[in-house]
N, C-alpha and C. Protein backbone atom coordinates (compact mmCIF):
# COMPACT_ATOMS: atom_id res chain seq x y z
N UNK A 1 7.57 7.03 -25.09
CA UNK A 1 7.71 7.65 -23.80
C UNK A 1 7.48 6.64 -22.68
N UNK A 2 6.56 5.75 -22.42
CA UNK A 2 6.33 5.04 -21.97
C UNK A 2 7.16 3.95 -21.29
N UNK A 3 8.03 3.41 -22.74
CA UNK A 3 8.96 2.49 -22.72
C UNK A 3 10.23 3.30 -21.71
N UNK A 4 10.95 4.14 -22.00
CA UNK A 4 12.12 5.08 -21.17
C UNK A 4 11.42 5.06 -19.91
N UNK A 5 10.27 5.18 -19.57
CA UNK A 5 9.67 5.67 -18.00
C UNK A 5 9.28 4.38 -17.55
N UNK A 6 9.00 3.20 -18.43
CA UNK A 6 8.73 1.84 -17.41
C UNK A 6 10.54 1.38 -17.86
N UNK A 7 11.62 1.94 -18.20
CA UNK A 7 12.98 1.15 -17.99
C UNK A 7 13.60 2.42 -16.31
N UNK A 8 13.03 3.41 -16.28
CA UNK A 8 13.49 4.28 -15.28
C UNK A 8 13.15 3.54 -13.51
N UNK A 9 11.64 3.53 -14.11
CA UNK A 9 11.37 3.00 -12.56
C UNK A 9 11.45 1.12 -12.57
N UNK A 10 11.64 0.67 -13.52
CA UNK A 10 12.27 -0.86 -13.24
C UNK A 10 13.74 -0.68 -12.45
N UNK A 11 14.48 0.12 -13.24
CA UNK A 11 15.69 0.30 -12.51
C UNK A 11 15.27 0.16 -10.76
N UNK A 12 14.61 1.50 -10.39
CA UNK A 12 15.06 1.81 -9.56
C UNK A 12 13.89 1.05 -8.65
N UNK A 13 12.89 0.08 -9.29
CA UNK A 13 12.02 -0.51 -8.67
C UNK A 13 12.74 -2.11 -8.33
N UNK A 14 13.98 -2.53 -8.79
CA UNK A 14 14.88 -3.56 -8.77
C UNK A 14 15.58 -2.80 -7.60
N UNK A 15 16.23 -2.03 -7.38
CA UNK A 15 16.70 -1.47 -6.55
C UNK A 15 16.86 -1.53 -5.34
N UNK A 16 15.51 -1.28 -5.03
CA UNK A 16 14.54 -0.92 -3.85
C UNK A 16 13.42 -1.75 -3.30
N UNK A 17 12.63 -2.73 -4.13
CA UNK A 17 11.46 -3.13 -3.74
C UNK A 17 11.67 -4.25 -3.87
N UNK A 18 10.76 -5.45 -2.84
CA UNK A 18 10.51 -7.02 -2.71
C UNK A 18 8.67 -7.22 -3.21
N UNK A 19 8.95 -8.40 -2.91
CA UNK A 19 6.82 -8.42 -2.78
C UNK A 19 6.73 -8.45 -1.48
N UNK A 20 5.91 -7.38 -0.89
CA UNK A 20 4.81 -7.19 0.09
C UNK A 20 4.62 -6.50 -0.20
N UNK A 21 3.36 -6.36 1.09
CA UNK A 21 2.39 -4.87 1.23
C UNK A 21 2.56 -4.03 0.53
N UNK A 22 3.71 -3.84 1.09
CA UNK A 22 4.57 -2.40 1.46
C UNK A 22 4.97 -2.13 -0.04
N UNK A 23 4.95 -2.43 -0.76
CA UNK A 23 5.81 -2.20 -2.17
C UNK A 23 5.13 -1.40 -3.43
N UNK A 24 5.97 -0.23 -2.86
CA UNK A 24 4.82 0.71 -4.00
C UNK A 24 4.48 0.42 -5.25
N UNK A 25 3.29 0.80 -5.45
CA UNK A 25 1.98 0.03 -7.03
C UNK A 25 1.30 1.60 -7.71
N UNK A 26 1.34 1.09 -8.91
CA UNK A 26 1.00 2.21 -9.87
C UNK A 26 -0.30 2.49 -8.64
N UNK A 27 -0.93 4.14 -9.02
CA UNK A 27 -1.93 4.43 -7.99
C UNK A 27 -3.56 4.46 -8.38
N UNK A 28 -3.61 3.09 -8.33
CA UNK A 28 -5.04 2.76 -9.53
C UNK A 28 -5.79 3.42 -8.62
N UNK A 29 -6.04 3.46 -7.35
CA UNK A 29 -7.51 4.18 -6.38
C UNK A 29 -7.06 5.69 -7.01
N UNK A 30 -6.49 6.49 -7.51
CA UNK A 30 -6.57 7.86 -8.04
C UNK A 30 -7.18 7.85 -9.35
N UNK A 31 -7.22 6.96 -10.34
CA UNK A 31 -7.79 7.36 -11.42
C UNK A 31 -9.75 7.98 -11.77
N UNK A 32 -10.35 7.32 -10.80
CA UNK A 32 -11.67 8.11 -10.39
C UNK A 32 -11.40 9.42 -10.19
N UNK A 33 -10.31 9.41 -9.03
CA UNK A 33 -10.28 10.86 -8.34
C UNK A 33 -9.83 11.93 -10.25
N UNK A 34 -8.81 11.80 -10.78
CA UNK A 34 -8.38 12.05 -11.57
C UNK A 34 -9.37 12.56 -13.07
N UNK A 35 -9.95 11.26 -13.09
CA UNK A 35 -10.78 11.44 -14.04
C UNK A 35 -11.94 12.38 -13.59
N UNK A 36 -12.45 13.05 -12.34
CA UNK A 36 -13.37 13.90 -11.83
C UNK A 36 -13.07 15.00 -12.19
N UNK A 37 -11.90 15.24 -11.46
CA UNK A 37 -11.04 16.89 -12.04
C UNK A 37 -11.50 16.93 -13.78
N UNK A 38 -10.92 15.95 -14.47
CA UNK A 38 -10.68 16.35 -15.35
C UNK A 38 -11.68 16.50 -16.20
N UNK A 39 -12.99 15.87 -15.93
CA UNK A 39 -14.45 16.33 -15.81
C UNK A 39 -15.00 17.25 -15.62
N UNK A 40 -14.61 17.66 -14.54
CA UNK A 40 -14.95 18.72 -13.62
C UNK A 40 -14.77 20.25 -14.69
N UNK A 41 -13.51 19.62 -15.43
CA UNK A 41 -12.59 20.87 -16.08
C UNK A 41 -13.44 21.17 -16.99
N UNK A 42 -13.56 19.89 -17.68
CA UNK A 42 -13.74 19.94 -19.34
C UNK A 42 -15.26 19.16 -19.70
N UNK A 43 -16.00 19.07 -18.61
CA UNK A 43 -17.58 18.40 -18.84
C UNK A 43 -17.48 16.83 -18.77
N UNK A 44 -18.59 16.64 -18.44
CA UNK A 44 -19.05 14.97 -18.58
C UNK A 44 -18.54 14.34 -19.97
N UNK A 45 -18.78 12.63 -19.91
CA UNK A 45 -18.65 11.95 -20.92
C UNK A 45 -17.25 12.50 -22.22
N UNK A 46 -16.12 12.56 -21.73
CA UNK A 46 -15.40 12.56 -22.44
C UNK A 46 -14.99 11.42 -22.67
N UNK A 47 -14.11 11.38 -23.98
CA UNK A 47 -13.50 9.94 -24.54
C UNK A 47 -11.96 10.41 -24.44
N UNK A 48 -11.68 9.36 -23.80
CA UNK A 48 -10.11 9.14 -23.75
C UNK A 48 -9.32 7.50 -24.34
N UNK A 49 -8.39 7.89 -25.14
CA UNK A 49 -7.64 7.46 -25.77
C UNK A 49 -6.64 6.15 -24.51
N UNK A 50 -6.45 6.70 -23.75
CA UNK A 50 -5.76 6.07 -22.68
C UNK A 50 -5.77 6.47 -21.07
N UNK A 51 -6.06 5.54 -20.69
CA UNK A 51 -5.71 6.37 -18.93
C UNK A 51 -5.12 5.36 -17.88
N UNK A 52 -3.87 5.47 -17.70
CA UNK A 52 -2.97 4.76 -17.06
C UNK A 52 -2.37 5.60 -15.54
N UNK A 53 -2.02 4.47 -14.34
CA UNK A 53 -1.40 4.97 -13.31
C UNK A 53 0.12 4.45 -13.28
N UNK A 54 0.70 5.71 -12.62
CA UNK A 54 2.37 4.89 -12.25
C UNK A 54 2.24 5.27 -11.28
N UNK A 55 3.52 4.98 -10.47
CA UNK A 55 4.08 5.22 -8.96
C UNK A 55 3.55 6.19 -8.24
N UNK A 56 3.24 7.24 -9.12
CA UNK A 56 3.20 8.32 -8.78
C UNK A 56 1.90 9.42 -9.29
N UNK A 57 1.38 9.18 -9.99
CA UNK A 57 0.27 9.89 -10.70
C UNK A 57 -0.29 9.28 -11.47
N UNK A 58 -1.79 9.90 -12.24
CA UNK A 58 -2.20 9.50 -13.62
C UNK A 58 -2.15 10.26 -14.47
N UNK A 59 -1.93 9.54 -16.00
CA UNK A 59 -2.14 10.50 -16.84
C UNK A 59 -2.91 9.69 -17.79
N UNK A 60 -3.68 11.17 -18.52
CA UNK A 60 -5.07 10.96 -19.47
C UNK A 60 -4.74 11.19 -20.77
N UNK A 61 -5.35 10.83 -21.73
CA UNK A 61 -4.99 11.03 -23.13
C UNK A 61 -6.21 11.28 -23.38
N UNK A 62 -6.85 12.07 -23.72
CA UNK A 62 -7.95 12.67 -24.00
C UNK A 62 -8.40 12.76 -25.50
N UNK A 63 -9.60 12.27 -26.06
CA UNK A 63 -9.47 12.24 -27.20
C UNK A 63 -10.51 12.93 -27.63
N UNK A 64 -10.28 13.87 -28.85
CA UNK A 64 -11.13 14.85 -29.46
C UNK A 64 -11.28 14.90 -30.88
N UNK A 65 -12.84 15.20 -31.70
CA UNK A 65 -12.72 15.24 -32.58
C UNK A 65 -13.43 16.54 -33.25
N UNK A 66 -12.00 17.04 -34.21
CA UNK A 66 -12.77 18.03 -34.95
C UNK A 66 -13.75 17.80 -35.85
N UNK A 67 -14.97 18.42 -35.99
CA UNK A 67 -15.92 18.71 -36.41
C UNK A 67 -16.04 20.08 -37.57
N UNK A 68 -16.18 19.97 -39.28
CA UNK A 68 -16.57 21.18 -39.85
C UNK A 68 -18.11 22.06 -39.44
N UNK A 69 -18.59 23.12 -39.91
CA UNK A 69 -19.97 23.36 -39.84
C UNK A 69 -21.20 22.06 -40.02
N UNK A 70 -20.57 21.38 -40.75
CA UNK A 70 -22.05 20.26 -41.08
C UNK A 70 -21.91 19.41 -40.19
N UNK A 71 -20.87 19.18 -39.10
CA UNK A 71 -20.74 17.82 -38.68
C UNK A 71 -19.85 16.78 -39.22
N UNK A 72 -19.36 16.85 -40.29
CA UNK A 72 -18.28 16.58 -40.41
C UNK A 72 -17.03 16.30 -39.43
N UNK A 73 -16.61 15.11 -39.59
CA UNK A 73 -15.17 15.10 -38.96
C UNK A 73 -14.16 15.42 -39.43
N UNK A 74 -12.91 15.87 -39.33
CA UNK A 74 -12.01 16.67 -39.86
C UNK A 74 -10.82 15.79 -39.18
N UNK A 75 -11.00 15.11 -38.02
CA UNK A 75 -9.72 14.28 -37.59
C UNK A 75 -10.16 14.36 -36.19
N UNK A 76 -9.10 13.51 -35.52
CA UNK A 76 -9.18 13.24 -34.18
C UNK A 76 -7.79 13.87 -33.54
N UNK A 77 -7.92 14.27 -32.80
CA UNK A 77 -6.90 14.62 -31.87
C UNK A 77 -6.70 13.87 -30.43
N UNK A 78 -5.64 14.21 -29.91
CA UNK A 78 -5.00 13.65 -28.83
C UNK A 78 -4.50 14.88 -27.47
N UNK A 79 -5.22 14.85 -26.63
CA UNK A 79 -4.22 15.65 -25.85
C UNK A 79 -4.37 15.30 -24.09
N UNK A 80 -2.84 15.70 -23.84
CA UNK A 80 -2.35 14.66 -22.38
C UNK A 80 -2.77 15.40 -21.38
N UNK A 81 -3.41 15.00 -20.14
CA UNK A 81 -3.73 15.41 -18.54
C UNK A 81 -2.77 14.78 -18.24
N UNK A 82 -2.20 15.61 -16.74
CA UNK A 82 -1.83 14.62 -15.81
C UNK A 82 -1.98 14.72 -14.24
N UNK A 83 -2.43 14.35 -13.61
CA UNK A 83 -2.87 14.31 -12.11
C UNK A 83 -2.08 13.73 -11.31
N UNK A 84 -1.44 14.66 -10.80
CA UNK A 84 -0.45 14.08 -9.35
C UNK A 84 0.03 14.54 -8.31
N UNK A 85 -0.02 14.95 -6.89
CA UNK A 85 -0.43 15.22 -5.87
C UNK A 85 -1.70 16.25 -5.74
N UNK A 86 -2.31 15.35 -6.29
CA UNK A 86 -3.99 16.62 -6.32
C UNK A 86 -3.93 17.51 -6.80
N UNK A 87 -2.69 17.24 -8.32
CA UNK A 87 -3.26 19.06 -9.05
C UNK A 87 -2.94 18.08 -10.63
N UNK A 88 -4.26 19.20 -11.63
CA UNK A 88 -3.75 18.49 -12.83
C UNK A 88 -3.43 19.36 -13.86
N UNK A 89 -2.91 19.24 -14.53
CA UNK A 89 -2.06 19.66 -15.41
C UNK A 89 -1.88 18.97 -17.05
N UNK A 90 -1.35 20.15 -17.66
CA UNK A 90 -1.53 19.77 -19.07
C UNK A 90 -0.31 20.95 -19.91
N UNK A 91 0.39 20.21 -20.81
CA UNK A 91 1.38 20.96 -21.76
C UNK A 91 0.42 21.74 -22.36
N UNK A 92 -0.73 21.71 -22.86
CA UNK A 92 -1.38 22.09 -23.79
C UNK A 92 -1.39 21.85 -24.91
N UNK A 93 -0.46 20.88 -25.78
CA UNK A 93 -0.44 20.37 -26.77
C UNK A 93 -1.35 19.35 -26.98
N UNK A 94 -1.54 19.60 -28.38
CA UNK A 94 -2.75 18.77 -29.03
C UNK A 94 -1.98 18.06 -30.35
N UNK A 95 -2.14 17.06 -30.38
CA UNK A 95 -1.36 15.97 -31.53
C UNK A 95 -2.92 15.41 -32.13
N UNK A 96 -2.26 15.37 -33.63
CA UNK A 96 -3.33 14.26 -34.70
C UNK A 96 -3.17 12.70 -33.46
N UNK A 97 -3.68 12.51 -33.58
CA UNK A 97 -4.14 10.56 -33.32
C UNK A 97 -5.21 10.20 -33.81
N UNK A 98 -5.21 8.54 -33.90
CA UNK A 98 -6.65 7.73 -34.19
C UNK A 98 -6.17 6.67 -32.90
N UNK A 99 -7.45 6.43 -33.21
CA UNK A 99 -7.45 4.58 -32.42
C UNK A 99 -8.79 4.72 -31.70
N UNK A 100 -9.21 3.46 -30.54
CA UNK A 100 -10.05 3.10 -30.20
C UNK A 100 -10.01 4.30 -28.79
N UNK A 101 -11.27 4.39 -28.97
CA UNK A 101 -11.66 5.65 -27.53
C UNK A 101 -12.79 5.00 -26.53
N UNK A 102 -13.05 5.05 -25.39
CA UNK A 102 -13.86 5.11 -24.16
C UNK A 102 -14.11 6.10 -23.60
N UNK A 103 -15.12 5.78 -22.80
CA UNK A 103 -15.63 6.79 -21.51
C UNK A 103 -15.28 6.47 -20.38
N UNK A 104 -14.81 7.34 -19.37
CA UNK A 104 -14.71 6.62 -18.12
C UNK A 104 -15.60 5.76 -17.50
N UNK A 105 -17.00 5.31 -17.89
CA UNK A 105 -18.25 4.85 -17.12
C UNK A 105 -17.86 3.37 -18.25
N UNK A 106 -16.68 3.46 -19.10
CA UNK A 106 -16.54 1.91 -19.45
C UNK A 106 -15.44 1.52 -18.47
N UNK A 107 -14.50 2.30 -17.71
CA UNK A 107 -13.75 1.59 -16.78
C UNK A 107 -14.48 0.63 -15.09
N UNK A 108 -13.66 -0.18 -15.46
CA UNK A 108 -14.13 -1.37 -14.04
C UNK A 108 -12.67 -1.73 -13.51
N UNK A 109 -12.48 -0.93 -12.39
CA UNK A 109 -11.76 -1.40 -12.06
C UNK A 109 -11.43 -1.97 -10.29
N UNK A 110 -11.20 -2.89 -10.00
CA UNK A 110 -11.01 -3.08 -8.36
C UNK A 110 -9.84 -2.79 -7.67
N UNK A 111 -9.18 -1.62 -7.04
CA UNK A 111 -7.64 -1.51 -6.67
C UNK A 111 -7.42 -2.23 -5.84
N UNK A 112 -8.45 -2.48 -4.87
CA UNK A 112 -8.11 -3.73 -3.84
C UNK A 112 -7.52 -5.20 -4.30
N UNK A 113 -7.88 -5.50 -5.34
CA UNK A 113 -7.61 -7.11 -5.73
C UNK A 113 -6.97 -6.49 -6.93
N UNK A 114 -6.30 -5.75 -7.89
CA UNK A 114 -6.06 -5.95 -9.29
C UNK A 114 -4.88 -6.44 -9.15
N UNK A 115 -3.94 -6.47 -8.19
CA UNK A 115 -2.94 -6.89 -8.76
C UNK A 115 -2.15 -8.20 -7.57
N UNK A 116 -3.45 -8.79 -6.66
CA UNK A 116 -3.44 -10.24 -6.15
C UNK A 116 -3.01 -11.15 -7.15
N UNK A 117 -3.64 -11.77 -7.57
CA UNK A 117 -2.80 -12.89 -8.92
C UNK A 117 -1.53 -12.60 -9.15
N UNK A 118 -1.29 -11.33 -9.50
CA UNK A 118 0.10 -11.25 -10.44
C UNK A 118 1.25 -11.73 -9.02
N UNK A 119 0.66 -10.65 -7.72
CA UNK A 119 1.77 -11.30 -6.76
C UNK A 119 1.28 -12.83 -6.25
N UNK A 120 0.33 -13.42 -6.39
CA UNK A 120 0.43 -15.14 -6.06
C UNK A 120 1.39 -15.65 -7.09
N UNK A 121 1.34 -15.42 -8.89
CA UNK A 121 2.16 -16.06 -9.71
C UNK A 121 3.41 -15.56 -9.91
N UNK A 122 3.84 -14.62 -9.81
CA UNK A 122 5.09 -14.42 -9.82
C UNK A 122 6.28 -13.62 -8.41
N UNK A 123 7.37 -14.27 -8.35
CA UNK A 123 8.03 -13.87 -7.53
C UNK A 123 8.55 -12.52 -7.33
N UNK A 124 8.34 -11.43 -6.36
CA UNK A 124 9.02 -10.48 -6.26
C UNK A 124 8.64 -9.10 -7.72
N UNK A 125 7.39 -9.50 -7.87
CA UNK A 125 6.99 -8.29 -9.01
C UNK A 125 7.25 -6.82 -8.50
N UNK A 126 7.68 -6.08 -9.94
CA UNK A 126 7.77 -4.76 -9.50
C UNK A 126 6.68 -4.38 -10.58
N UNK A 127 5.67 -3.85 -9.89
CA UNK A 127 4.44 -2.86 -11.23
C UNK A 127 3.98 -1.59 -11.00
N UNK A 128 4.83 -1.61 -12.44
CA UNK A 128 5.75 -0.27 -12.35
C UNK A 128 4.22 0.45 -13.27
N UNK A 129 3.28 0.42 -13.97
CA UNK A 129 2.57 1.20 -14.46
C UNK A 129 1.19 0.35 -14.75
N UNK A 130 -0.27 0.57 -15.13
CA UNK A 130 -1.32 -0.12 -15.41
C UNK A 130 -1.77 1.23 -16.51
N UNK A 131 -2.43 0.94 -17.66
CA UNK A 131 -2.70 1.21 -18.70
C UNK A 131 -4.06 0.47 -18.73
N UNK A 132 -4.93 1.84 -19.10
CA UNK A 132 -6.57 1.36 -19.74
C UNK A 132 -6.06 1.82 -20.85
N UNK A 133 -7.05 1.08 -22.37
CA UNK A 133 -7.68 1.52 -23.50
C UNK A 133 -8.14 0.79 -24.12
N UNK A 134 -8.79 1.73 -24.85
CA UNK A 134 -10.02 1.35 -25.53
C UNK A 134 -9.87 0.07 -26.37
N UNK A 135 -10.67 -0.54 -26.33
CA UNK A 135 -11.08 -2.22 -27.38
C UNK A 135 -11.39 -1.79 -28.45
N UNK A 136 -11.83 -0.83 -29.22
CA UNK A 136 -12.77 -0.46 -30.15
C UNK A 136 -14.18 -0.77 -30.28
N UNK A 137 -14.65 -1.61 -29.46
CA UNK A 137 -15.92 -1.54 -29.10
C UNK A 137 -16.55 -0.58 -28.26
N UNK A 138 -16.21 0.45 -27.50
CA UNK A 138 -16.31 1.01 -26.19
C UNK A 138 -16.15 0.51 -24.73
N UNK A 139 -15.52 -0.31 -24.82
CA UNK A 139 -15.18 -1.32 -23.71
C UNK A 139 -13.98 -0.84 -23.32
N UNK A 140 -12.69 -1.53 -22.38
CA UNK A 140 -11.40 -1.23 -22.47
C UNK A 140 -10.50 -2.42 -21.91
N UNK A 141 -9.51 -2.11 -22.38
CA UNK A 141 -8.33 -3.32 -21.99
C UNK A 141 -7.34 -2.94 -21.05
N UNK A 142 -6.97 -3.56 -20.05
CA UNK A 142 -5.99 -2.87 -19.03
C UNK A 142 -5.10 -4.18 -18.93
N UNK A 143 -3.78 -3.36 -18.62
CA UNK A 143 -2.58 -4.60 -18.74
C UNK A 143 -1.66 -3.43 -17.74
N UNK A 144 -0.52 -4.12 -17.19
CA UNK A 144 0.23 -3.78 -16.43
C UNK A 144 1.64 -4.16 -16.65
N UNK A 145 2.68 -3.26 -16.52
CA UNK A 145 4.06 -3.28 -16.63
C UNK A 145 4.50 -3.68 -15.12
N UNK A 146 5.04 -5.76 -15.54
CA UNK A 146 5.65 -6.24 -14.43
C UNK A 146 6.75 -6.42 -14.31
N UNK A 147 8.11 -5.88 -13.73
CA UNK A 147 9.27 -6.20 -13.70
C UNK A 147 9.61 -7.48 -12.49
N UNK A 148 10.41 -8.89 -13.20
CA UNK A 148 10.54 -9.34 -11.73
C UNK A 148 12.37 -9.25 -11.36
N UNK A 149 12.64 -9.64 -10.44
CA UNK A 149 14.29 -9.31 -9.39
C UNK A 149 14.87 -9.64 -10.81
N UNK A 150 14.85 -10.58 -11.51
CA UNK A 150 15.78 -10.77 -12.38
C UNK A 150 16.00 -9.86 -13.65
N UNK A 151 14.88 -8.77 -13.67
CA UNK A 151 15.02 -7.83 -14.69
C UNK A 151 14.58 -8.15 -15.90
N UNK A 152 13.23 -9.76 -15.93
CA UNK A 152 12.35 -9.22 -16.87
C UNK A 152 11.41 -8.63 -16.72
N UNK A 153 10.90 -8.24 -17.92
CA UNK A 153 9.67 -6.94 -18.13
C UNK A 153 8.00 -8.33 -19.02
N UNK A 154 7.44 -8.28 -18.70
CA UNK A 154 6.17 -8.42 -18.87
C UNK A 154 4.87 -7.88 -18.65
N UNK A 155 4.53 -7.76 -19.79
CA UNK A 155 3.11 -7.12 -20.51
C UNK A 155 2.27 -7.95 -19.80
N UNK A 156 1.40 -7.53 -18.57
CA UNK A 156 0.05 -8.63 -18.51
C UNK A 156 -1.01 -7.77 -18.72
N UNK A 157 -1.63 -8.57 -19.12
CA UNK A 157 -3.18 -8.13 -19.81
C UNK A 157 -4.27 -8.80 -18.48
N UNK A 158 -4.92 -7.74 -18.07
CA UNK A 158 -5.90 -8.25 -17.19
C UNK A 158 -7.39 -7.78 -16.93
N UNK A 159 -7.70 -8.68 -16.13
CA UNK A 159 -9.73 -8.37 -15.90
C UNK A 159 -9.76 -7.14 -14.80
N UNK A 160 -10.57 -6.68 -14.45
CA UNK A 160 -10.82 -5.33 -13.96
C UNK A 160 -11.01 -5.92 -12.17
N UNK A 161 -11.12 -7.04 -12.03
CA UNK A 161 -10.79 -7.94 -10.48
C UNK A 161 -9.72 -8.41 -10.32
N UNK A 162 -9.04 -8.06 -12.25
CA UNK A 162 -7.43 -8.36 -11.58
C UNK A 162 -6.94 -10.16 -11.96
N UNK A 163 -7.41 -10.75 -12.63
CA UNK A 163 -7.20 -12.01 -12.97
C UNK A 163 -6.02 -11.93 -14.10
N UNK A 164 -5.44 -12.48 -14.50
CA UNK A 164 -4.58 -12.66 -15.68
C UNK A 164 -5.10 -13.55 -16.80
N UNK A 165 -5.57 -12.07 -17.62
CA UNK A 165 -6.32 -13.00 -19.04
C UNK A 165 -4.98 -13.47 -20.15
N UNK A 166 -3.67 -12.81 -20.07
CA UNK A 166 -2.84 -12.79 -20.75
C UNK A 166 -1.58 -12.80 -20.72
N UNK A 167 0.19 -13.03 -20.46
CA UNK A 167 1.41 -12.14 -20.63
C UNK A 167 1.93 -12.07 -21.83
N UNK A 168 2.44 -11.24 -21.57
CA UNK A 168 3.95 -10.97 -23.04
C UNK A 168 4.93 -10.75 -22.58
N UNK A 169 5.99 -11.09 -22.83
CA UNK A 169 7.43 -10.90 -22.32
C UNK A 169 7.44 -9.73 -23.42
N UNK A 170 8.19 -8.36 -22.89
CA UNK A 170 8.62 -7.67 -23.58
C UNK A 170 10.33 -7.48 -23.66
């Protein structure tokens, strides 16, 4: 899903956008706001699987695990929030998943500076989405979908001030 929705808004982020100011950026200052609601909804200290911003909203991957009478785990589940013009929402579907989970109180993130570097090193970026998740330690990894004018796509992997620990050409 991901992949179809960062080739949608590359399109139309080639289109439309240069580097400045002005050039709309996934909406990292909402994911606090986001993650409150969805707190708010469903209690403190939840673990989520993923929590990424685009253009336009965030969405949460929420991660849950069934439990038998003894405590037992029975599996982990997966299920999607999404927050965007101040309302959040959910299909209600719940999918099997595994993988590495966090708490929101492991995210660090700075919206003011995260994505300085990427526009000092590269020309004319379009970033089109930013993605937290989990390390498997309880920590998390955040990387960002950069399109530049010429219509490549790169994976950067970065620090929570926004430095570039990593790319991948995808």
């Amino acid at each position: 899903m991901r992949s179809t929705f960062v080739a949608v808004l590359s399109l139309v982020g080639l289109l439309g956008c240069g580097s400045s100011p002005e050039v709309a950026r996934p909406v990292v200052g909402e994911i606090p706001v986001a993650i409150g609601a969805l707190e708010t909804r469903l209690g403190a200290g939840l673990e989520y699987f993923e929590v990424s911003a685009d253009l336009r909203g965030v969405t949460m991957v929420l991660a849950e695990t069934e439990q038998d009478n003894s405590g037992e785990s029975l599996g982990m589940y997966a299920t999607t929030f999404r927050w965007e013009e101040g309302e959040l929402t959910s299909d209600g579907e719940t999918l099997s998943a595994e993988g590495a989970t966090f708490q929101a109180s492991a995210i660090e993130i700075s919206p003011e500076s995260l994505f300085e570097q990427i526009d000092d090193e590269l020309s004319t970026p379009v970033i089109v989405d930013v993605a937290i998740q989990g390390s498997g330690t309880g920590s998390t990894v955040i990387d960002a979908t950069v399109v530049n004018e010429k219509g490549g796509t790169l994976l950067v992997l970065l620090s929570g001030d926004g430095r570039i620990l990593g790319v991948q050409a995808s």
